[in-house]
N, C-alpha and C. Protein backbone atom coordinates (compact mmCIF):
# COMPACT_ATOMS: atom_id res chain seq x y z
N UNK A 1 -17.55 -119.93 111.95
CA UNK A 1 -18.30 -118.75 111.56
C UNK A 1 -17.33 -117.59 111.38
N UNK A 2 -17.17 -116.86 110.17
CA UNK A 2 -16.52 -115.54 109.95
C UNK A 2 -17.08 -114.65 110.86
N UNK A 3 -15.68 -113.73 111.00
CA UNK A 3 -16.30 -112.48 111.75
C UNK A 3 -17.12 -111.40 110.62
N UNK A 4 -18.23 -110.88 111.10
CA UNK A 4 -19.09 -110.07 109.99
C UNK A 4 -18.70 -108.50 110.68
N UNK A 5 -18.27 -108.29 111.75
CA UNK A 5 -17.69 -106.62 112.23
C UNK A 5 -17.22 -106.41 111.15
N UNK A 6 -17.06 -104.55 111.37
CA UNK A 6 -16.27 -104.23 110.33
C UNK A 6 -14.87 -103.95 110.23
N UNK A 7 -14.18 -104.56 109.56
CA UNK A 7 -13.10 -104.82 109.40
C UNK A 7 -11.80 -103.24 109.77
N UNK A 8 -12.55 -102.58 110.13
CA UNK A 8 -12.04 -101.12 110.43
C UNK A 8 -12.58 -100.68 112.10
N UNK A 9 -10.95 -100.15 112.58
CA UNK A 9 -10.91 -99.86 114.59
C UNK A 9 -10.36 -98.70 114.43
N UNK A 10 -10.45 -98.29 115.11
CA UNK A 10 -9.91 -96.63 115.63
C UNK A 10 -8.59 -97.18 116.56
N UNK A 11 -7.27 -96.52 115.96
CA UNK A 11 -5.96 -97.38 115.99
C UNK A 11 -5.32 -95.57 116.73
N UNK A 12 -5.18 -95.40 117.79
CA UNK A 12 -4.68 -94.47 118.91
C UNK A 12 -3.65 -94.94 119.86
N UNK A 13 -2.64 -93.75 119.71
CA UNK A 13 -1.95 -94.23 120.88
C UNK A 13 -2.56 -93.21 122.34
N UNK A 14 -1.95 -93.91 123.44
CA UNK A 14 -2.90 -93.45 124.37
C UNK A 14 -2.91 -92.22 124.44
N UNK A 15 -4.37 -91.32 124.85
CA UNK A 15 -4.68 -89.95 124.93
C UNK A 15 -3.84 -89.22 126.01
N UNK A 16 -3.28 -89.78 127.04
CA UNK A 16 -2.70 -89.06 128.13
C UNK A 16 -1.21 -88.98 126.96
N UNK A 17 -0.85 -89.99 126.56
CA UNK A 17 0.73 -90.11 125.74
C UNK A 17 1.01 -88.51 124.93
N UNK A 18 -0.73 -88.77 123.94
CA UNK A 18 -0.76 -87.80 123.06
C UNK A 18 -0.92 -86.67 123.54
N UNK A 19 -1.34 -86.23 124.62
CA UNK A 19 -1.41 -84.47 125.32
C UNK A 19 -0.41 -84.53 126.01
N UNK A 20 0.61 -85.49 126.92
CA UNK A 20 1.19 -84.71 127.64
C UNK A 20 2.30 -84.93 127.16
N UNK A 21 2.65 -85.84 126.52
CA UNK A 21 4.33 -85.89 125.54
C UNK A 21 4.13 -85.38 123.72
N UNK A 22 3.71 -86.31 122.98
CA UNK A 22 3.41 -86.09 121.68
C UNK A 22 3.13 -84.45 121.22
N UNK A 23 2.17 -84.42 121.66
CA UNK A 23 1.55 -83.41 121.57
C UNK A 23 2.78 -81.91 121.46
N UNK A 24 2.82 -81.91 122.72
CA UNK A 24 3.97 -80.62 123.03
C UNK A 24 4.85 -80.41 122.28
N UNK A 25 5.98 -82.01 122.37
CA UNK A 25 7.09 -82.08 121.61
C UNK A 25 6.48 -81.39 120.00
N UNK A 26 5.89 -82.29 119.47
CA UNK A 26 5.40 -82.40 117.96
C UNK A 26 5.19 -80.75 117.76
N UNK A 27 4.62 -80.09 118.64
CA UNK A 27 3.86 -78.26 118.27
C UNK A 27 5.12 -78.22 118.12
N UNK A 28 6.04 -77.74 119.34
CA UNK A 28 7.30 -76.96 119.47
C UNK A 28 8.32 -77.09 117.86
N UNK A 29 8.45 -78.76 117.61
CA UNK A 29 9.37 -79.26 116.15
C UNK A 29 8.81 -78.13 114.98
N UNK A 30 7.19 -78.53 115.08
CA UNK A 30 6.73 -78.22 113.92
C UNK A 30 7.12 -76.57 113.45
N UNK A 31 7.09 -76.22 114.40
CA UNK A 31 7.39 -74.44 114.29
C UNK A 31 9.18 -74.34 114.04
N UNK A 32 9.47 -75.00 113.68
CA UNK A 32 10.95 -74.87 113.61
C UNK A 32 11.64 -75.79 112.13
N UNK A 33 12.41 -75.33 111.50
CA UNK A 33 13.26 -75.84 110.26
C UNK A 33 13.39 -77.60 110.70
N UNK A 34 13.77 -77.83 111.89
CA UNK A 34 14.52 -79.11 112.26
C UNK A 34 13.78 -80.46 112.20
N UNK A 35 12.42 -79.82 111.79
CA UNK A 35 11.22 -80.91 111.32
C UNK A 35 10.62 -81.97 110.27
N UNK A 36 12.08 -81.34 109.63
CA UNK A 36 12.16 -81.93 108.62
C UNK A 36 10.64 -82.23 107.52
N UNK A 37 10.99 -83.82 107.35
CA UNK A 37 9.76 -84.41 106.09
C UNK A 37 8.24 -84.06 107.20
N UNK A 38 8.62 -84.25 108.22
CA UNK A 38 7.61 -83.96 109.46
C UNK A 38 6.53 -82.69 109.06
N UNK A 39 7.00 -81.80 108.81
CA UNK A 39 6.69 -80.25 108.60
C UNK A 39 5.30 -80.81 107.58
N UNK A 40 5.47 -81.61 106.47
CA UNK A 40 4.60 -81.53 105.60
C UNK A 40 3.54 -82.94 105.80
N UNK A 41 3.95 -84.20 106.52
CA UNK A 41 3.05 -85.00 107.12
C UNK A 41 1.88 -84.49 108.10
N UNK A 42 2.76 -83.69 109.06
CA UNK A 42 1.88 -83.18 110.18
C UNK A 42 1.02 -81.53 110.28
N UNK A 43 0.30 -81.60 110.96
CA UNK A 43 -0.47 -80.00 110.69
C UNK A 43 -0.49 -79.59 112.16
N UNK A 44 -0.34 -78.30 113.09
CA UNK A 44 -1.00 -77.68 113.95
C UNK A 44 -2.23 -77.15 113.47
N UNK A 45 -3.14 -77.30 114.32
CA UNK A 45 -5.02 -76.67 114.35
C UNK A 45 -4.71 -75.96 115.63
N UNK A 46 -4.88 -74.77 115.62
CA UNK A 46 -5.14 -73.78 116.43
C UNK A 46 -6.86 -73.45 116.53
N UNK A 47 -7.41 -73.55 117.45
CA UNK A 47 -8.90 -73.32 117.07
C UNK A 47 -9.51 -73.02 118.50
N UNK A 48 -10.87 -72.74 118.48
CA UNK A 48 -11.57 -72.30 119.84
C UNK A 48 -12.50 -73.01 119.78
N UNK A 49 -13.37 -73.48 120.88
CA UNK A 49 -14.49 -73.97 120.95
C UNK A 49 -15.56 -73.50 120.58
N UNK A 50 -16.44 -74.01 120.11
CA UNK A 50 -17.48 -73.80 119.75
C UNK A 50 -18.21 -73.02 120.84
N UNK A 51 -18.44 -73.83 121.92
CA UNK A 51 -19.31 -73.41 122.96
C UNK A 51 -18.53 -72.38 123.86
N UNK A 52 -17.40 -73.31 124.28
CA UNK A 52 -16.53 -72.59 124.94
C UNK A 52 -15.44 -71.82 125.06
N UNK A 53 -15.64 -71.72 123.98
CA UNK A 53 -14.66 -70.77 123.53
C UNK A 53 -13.31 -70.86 124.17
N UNK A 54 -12.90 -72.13 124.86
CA UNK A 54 -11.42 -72.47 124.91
C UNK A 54 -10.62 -72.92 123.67
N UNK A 55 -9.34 -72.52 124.24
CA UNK A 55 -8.84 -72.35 122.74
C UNK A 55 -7.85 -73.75 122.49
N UNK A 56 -7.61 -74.21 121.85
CA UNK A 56 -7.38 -75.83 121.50
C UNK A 56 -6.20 -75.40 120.47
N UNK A 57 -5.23 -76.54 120.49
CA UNK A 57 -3.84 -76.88 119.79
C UNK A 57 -3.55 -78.13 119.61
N UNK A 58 -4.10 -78.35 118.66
CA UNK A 58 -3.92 -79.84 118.02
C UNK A 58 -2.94 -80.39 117.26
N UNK A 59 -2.04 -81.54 117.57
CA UNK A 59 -1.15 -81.77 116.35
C UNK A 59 -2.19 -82.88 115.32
N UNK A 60 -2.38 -82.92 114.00
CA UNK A 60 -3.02 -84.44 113.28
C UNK A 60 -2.03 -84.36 112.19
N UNK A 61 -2.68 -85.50 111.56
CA UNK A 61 -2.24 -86.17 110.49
C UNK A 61 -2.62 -85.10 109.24
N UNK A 62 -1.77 -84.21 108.62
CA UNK A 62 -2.55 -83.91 107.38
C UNK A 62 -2.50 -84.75 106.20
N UNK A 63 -3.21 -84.37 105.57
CA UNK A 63 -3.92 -85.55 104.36
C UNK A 63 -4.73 -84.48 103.02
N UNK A 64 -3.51 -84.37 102.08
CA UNK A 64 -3.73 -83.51 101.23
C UNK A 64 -4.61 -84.46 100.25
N UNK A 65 -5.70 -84.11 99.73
CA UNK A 65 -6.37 -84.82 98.69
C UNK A 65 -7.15 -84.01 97.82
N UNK A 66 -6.59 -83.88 96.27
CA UNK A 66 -6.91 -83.32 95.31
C UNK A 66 -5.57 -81.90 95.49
N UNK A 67 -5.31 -81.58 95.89
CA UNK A 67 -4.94 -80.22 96.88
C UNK A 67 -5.16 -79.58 97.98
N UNK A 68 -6.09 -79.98 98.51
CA UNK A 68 -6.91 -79.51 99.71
C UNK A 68 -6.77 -80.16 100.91
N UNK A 69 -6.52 -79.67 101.85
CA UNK A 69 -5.98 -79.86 102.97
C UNK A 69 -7.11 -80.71 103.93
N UNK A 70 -6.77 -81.75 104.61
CA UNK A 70 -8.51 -82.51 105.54
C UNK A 70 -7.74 -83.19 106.43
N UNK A 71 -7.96 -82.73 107.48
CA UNK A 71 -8.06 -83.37 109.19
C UNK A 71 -8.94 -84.79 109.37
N UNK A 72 -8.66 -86.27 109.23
CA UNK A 72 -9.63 -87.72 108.89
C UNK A 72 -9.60 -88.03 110.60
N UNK A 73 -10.88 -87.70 111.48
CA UNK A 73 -10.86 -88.33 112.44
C UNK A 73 -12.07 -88.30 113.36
N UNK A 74 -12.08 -89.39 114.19
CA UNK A 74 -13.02 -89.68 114.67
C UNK A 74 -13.59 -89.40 116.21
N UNK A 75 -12.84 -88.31 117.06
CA UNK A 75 -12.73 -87.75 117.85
C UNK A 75 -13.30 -86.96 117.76
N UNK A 76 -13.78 -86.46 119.07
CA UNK A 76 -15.05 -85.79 119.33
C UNK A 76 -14.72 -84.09 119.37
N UNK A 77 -13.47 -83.95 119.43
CA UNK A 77 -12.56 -82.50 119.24
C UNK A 77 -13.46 -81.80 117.80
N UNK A 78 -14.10 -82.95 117.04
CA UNK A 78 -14.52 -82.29 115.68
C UNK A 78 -15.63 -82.02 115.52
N UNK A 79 -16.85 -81.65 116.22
CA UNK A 79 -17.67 -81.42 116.52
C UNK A 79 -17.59 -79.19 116.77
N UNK A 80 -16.32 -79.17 117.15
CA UNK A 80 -15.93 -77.47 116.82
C UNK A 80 -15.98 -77.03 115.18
N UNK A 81 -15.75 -77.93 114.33
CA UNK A 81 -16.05 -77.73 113.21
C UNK A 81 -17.24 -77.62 112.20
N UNK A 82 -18.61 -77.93 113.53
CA UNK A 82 -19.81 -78.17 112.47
C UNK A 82 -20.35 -76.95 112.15
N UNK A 83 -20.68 -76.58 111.38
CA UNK A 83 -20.97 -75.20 110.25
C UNK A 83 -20.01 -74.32 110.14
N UNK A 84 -18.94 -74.88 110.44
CA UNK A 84 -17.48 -74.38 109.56
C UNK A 84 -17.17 -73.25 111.16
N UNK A 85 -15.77 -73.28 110.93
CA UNK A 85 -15.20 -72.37 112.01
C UNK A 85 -13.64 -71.61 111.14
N UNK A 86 -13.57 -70.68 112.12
CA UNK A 86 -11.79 -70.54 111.78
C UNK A 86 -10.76 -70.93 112.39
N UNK A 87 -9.98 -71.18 112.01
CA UNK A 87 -8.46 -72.06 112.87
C UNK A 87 -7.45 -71.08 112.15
N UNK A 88 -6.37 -71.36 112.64
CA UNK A 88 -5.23 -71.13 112.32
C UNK A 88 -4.47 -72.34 112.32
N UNK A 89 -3.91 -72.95 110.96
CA UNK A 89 -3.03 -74.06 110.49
C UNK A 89 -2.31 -73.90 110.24
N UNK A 90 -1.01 -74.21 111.00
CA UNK A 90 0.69 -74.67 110.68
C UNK A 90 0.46 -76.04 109.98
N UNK A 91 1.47 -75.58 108.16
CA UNK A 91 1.31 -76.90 107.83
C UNK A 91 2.60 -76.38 106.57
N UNK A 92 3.84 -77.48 106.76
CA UNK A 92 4.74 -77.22 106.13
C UNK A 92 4.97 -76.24 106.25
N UNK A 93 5.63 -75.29 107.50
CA UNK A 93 6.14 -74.31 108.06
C UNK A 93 5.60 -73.06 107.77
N UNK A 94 4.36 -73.06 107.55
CA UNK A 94 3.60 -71.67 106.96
C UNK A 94 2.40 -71.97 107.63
N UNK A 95 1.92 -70.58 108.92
CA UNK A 95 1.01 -70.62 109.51
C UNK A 95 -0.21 -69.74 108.57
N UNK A 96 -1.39 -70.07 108.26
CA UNK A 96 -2.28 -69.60 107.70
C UNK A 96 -3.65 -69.63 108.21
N UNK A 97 -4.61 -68.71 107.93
CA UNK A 97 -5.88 -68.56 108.42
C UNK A 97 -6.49 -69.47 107.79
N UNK A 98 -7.74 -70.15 108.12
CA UNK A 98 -8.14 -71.15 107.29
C UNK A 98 -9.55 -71.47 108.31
N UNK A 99 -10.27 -71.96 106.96
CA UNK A 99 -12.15 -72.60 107.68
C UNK A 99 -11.60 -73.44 107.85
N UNK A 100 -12.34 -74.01 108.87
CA UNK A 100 -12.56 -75.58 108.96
C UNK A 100 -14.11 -76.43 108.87
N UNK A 101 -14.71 -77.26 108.07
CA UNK A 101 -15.72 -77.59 107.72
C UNK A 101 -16.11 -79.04 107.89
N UNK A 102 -16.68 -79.24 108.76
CA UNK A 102 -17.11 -80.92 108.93
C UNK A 102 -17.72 -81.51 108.35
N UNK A 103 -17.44 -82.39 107.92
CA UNK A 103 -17.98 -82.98 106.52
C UNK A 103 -18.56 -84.29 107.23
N UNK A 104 -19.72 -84.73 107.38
CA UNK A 104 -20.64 -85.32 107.89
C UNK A 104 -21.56 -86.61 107.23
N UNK A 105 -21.14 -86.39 105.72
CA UNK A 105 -21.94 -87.79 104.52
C UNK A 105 -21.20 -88.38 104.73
N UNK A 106 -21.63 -89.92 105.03
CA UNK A 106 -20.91 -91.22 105.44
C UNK A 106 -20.89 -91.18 103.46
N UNK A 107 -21.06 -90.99 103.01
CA UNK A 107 -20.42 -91.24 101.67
C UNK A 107 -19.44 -91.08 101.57
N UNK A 108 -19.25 -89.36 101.79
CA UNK A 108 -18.12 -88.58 101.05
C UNK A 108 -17.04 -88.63 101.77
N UNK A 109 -17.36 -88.82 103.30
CA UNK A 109 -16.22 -89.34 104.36
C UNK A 109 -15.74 -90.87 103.54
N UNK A 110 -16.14 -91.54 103.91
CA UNK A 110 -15.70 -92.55 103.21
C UNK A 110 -15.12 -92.79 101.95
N UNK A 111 -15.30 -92.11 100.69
CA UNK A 111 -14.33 -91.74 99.95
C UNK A 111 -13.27 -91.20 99.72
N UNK A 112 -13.23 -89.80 101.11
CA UNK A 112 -12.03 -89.53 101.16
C UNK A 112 -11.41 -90.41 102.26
N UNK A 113 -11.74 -91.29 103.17
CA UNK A 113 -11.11 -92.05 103.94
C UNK A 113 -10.44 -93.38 102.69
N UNK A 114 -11.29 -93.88 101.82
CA UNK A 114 -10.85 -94.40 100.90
C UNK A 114 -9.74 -94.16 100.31
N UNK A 115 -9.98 -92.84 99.65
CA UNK A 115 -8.92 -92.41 98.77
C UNK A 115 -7.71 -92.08 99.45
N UNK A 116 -8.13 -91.98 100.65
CA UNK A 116 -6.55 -91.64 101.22
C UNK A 116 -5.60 -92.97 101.56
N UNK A 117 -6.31 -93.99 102.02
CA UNK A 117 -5.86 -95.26 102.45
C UNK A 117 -5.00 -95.45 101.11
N UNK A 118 -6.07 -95.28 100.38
CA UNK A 118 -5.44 -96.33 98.74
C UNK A 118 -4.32 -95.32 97.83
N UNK A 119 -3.98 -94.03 98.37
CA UNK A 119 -2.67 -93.70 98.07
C UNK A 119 -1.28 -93.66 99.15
N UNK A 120 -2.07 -93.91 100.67
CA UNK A 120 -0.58 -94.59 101.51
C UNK A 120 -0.54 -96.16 101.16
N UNK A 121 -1.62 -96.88 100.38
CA UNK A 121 -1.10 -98.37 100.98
C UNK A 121 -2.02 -98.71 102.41
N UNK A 122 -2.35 -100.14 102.83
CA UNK A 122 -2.77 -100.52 104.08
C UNK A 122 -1.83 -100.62 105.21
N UNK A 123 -0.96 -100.42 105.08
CA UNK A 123 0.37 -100.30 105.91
C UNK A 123 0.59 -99.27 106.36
N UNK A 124 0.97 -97.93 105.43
CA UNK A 124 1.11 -97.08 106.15
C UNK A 124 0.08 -96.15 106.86
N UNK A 125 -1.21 -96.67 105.74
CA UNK A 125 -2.44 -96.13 106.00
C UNK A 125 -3.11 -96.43 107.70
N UNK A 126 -2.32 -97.73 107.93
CA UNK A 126 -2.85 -97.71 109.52
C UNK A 126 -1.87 -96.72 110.23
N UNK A 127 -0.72 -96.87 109.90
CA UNK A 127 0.00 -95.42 111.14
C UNK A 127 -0.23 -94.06 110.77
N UNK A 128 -0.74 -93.99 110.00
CA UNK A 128 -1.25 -92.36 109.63
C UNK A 128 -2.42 -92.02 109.49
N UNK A 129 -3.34 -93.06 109.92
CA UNK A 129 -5.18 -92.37 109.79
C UNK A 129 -5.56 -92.60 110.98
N UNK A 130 -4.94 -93.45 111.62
CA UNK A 130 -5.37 -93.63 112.89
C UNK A 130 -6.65 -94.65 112.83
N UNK A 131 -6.64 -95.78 112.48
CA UNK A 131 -7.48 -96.30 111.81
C UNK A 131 -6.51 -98.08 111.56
N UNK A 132 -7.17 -98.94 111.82
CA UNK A 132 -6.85 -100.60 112.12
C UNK A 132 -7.31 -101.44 111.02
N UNK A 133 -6.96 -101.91 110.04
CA UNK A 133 -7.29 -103.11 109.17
C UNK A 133 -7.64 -104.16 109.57
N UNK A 134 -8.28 -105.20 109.65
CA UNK A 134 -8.80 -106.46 109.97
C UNK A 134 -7.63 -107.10 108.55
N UNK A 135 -6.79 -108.35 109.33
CA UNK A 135 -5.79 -108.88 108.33
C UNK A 135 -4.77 -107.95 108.06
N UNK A 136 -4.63 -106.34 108.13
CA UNK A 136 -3.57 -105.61 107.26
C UNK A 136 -3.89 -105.35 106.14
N UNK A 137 -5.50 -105.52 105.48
CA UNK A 137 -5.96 -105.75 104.19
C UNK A 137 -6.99 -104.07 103.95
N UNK A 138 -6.97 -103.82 102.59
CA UNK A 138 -7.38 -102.21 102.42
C UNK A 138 -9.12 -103.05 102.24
N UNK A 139 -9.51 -101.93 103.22
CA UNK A 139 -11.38 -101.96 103.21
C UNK A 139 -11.94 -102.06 101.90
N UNK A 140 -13.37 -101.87 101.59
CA UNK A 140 -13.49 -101.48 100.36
C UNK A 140 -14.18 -99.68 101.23
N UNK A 141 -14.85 -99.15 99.76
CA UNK A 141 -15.60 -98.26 100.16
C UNK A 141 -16.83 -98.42 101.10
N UNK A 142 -17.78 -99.39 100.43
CA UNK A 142 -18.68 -99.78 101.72
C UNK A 142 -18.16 -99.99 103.14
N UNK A 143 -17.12 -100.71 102.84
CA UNK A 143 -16.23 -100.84 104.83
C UNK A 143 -16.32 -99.13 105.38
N UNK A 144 -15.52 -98.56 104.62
CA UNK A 144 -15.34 -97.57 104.74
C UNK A 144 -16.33 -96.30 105.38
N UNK A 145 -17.77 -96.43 104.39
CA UNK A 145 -19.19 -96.16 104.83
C UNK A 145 -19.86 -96.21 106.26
N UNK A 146 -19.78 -97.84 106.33
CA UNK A 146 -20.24 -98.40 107.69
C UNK A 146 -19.18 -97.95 108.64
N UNK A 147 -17.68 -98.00 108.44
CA UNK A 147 -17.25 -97.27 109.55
C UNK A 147 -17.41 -95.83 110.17
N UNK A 148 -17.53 -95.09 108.88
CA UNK A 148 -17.92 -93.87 109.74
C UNK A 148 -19.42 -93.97 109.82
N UNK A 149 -20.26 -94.56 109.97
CA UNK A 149 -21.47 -94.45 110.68
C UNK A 149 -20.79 -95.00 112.07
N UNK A 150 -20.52 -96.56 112.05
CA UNK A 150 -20.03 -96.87 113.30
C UNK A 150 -19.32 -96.08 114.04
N UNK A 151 -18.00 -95.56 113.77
CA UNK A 151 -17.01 -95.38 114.62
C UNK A 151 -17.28 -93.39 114.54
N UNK A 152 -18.32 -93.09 114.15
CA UNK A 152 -18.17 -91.21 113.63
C UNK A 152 -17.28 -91.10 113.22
N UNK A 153 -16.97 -91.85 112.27
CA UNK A 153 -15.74 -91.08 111.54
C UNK A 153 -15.96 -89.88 110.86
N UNK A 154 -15.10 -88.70 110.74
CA UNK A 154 -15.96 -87.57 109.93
C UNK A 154 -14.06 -87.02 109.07
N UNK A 155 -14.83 -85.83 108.27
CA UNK A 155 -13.50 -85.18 107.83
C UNK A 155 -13.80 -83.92 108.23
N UNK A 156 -12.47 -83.24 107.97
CA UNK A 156 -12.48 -81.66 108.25
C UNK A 156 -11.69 -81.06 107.18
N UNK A 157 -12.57 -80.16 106.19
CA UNK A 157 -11.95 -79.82 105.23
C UNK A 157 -11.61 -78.21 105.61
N UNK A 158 -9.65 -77.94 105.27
CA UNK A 158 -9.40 -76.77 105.57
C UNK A 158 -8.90 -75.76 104.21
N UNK A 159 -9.97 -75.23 104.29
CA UNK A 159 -9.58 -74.25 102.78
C UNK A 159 -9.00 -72.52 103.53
N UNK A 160 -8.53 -71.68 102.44
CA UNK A 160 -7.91 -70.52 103.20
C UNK A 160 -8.94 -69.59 103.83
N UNK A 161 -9.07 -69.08 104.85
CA UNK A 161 -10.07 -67.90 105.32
C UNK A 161 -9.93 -66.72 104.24
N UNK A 162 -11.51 -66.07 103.97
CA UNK A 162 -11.46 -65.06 103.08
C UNK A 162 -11.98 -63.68 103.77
């Protein structure tokens, strides 16, 4: 009997790794020349809580698509983003004001989870979305769909604050 799951896992290295080493190191680089190709892979999110108004420093994956800047993840940190917020984003050594907007259609998530996979490749697309292939093989869009229903996958689209 084939496996019928969906061929898509939420691919993390461990959360203690990522706040108490990753994390730090990665802010401190990013703010500095010595970051090289880094500067433009990775983004700081500066942001506050929704509720609580604690204030949060995130390193992710940025993921430019079309031009526009989107945070792809499935962590519950994104839930500060629902009816749009402001952050402050370091991204390629230029800190800027910027919304952040949670984008919530298992469609349109899934297309841009799509479209992003299918311009890294399934290879690199697993070390940079944070996100597991069944085989090493690219989803289709329906995979894609059902995963963010399954797994909440969501996006966060960051355009400039006006």
């Amino acid at each position: 009997m084939t496996d019928q799951s969906n061929p898509i896992t939420q691919s993390h290295p461990p959360k203690a790794f990522l706040r108490l080493v990753a994390n730090p190191i990665l802010t401190l680089l990013l703010r500095t020349p010595f970051a090289g190709a880094a500067r433009h892979q990775f983004m700081v999110v500066d942001f506050n809580g929704r509720k609580s108004g604690r204030p949060y420093s995130l390193v992710l994956t940025a993921h430019l698509i079309d031009g526009i800047l989107y945070a792809l993840t499935g962590a519950s940190w994104k839930v500060n983003f629902r009816d749009g917020a402001p952050a402050q984003v370091l991204h390629d050594g230029t800190t800027t004001a910027m919304r952040g907007e949670l984008i919530t259609d298992p469609a349109l998530v899934a297309d841009l989870y799509a479209r992003c996979a299918e311009s890294y490749g399934a290879k690199r697309a697993e070390r940079v979305m944070g996100v597991g292939f069944r085989n090493h093989q690219m989803p289709t869009r329906d995979q894609f769909a059902e995963a963010a229903k399954e797994l909440g996958l969501r996006a966060i689209r960051f355009t400039p604050a006006t």
